[in-house]
N, C-alpha and C. Protein backbone atom coordinates (compact mmCIF):
# COMPACT_ATOMS: atom_id res chain seq x y z
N UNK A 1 43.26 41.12 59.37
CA UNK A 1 41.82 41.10 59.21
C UNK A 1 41.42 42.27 58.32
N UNK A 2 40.62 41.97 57.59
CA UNK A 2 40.22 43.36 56.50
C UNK A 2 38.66 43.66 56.86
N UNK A 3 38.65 44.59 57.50
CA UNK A 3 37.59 44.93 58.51
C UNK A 3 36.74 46.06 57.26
N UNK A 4 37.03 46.28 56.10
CA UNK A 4 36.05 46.85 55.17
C UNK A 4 35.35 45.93 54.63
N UNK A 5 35.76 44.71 54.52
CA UNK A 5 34.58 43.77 53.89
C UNK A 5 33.80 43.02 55.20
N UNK A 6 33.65 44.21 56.40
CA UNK A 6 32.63 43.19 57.06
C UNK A 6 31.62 44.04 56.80
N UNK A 7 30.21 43.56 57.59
CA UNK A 7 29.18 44.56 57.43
C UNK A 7 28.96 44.98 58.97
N UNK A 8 28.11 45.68 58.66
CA UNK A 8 28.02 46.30 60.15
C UNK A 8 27.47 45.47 61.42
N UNK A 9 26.86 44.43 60.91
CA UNK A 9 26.65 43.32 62.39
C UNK A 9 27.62 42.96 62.50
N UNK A 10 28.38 42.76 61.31
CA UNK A 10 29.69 41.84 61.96
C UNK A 10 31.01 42.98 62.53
N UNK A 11 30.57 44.02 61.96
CA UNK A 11 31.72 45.13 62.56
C UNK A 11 31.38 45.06 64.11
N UNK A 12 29.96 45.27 64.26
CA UNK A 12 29.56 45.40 65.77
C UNK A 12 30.15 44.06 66.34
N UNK A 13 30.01 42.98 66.08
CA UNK A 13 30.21 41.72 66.86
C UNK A 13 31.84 41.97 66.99
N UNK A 14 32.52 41.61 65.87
CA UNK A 14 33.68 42.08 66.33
C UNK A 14 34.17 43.39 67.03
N UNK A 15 33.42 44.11 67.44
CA UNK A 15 33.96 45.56 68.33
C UNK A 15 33.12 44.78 69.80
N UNK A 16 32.65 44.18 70.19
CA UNK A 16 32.26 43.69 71.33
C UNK A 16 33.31 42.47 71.82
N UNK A 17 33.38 41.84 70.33
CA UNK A 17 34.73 40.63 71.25
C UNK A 17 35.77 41.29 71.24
N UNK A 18 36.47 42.76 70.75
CA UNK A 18 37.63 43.06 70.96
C UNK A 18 37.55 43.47 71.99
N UNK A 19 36.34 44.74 72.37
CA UNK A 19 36.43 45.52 73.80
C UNK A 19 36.15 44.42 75.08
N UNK A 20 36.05 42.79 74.38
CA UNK A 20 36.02 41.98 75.47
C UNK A 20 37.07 41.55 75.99
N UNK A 21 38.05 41.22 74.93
CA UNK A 21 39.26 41.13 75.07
C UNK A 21 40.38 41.87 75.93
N UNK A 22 39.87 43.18 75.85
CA UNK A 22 40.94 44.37 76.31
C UNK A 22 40.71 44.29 77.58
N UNK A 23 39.23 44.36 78.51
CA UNK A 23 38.65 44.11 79.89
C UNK A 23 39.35 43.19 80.51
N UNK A 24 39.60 42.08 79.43
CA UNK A 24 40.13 40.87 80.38
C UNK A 24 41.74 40.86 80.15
N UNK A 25 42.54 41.82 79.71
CA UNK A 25 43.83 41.71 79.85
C UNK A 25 44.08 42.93 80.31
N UNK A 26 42.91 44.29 81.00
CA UNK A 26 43.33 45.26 81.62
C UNK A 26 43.12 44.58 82.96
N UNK A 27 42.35 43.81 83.52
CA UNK A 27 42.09 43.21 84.47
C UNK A 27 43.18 42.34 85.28
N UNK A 28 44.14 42.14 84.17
CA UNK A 28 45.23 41.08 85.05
C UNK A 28 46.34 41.95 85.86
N UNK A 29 46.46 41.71 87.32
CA UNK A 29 47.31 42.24 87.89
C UNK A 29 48.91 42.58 87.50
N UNK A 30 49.57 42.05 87.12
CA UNK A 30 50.46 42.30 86.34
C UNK A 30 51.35 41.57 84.84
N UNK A 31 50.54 42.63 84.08
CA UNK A 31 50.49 41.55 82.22
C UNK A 31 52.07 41.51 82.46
N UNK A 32 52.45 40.59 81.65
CA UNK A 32 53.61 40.52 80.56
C UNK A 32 53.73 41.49 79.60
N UNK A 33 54.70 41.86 79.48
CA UNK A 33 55.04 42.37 77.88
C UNK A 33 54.08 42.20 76.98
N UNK A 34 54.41 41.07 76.31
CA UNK A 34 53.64 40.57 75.12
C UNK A 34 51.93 40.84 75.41
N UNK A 35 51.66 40.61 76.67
CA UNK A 35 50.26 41.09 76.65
C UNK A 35 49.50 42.41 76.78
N UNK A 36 50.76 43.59 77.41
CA UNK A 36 50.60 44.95 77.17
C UNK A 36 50.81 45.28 75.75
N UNK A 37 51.38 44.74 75.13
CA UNK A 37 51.40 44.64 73.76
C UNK A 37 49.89 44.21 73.07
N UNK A 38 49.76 43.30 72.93
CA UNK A 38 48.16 42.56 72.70
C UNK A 38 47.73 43.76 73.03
N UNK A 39 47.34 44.21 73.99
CA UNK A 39 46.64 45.09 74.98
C UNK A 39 46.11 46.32 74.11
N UNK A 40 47.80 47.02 73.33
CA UNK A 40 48.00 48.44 72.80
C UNK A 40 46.94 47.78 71.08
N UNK A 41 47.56 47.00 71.00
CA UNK A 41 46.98 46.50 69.20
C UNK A 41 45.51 46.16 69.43
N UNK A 42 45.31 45.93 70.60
CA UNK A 42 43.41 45.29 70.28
C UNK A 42 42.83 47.35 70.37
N UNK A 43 43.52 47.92 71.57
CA UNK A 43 42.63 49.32 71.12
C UNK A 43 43.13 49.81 69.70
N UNK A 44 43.95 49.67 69.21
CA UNK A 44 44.03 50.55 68.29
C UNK A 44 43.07 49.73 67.08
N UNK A 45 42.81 48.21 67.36
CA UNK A 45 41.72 47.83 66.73
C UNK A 45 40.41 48.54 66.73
N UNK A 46 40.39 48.61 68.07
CA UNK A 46 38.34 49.22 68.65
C UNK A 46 38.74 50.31 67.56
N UNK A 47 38.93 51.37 67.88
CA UNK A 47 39.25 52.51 66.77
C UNK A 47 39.62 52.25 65.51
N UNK A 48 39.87 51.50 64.81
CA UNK A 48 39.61 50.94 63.33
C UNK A 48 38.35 50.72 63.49
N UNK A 49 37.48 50.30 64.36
CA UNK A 49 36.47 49.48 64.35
C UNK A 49 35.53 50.22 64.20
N UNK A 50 35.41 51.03 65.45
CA UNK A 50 34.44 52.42 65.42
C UNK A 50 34.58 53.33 64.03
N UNK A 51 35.57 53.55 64.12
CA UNK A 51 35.83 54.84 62.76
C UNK A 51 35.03 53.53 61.41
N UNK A 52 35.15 52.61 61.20
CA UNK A 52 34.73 52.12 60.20
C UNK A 52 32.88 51.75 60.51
N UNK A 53 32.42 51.56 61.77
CA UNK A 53 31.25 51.36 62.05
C UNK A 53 30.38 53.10 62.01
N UNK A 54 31.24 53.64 61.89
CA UNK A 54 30.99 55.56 61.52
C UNK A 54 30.59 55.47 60.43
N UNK A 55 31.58 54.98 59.62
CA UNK A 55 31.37 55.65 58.24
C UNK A 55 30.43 54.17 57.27
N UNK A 56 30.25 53.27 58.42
CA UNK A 56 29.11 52.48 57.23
C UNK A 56 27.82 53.00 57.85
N UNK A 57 27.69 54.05 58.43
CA UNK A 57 26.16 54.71 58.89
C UNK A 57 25.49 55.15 57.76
């Protein structure tokens, strides 16, 4: 995803469905692998997300 050509509604929308995402796979009693995985890559998304919703202020 190339998260510099969004704009900032859409940065925001996508930083709400990621941090939605993460809720509902910190929530499962015991993930899989692959989904503690998912898990690590969607935060290190939010933080692409934020740092880029920073700097389109």
């Amino acid at each position: 995803m190339n998260l510099s050509r969004l704009s900032a509604r859409d940065l925001e929308a996508q930083a709400r469905d990621v941090e939605h995402q993460i809720k509902k796979l910190d929530h499962r009693p015991r993930p899989t692998p692959p989904e503690r995985q998912l898990s690590v890559e969607l935060k290190k998304m939010r933080l692409t997300l934020k740092d880029q919703m920073e700097s389109s202020k």
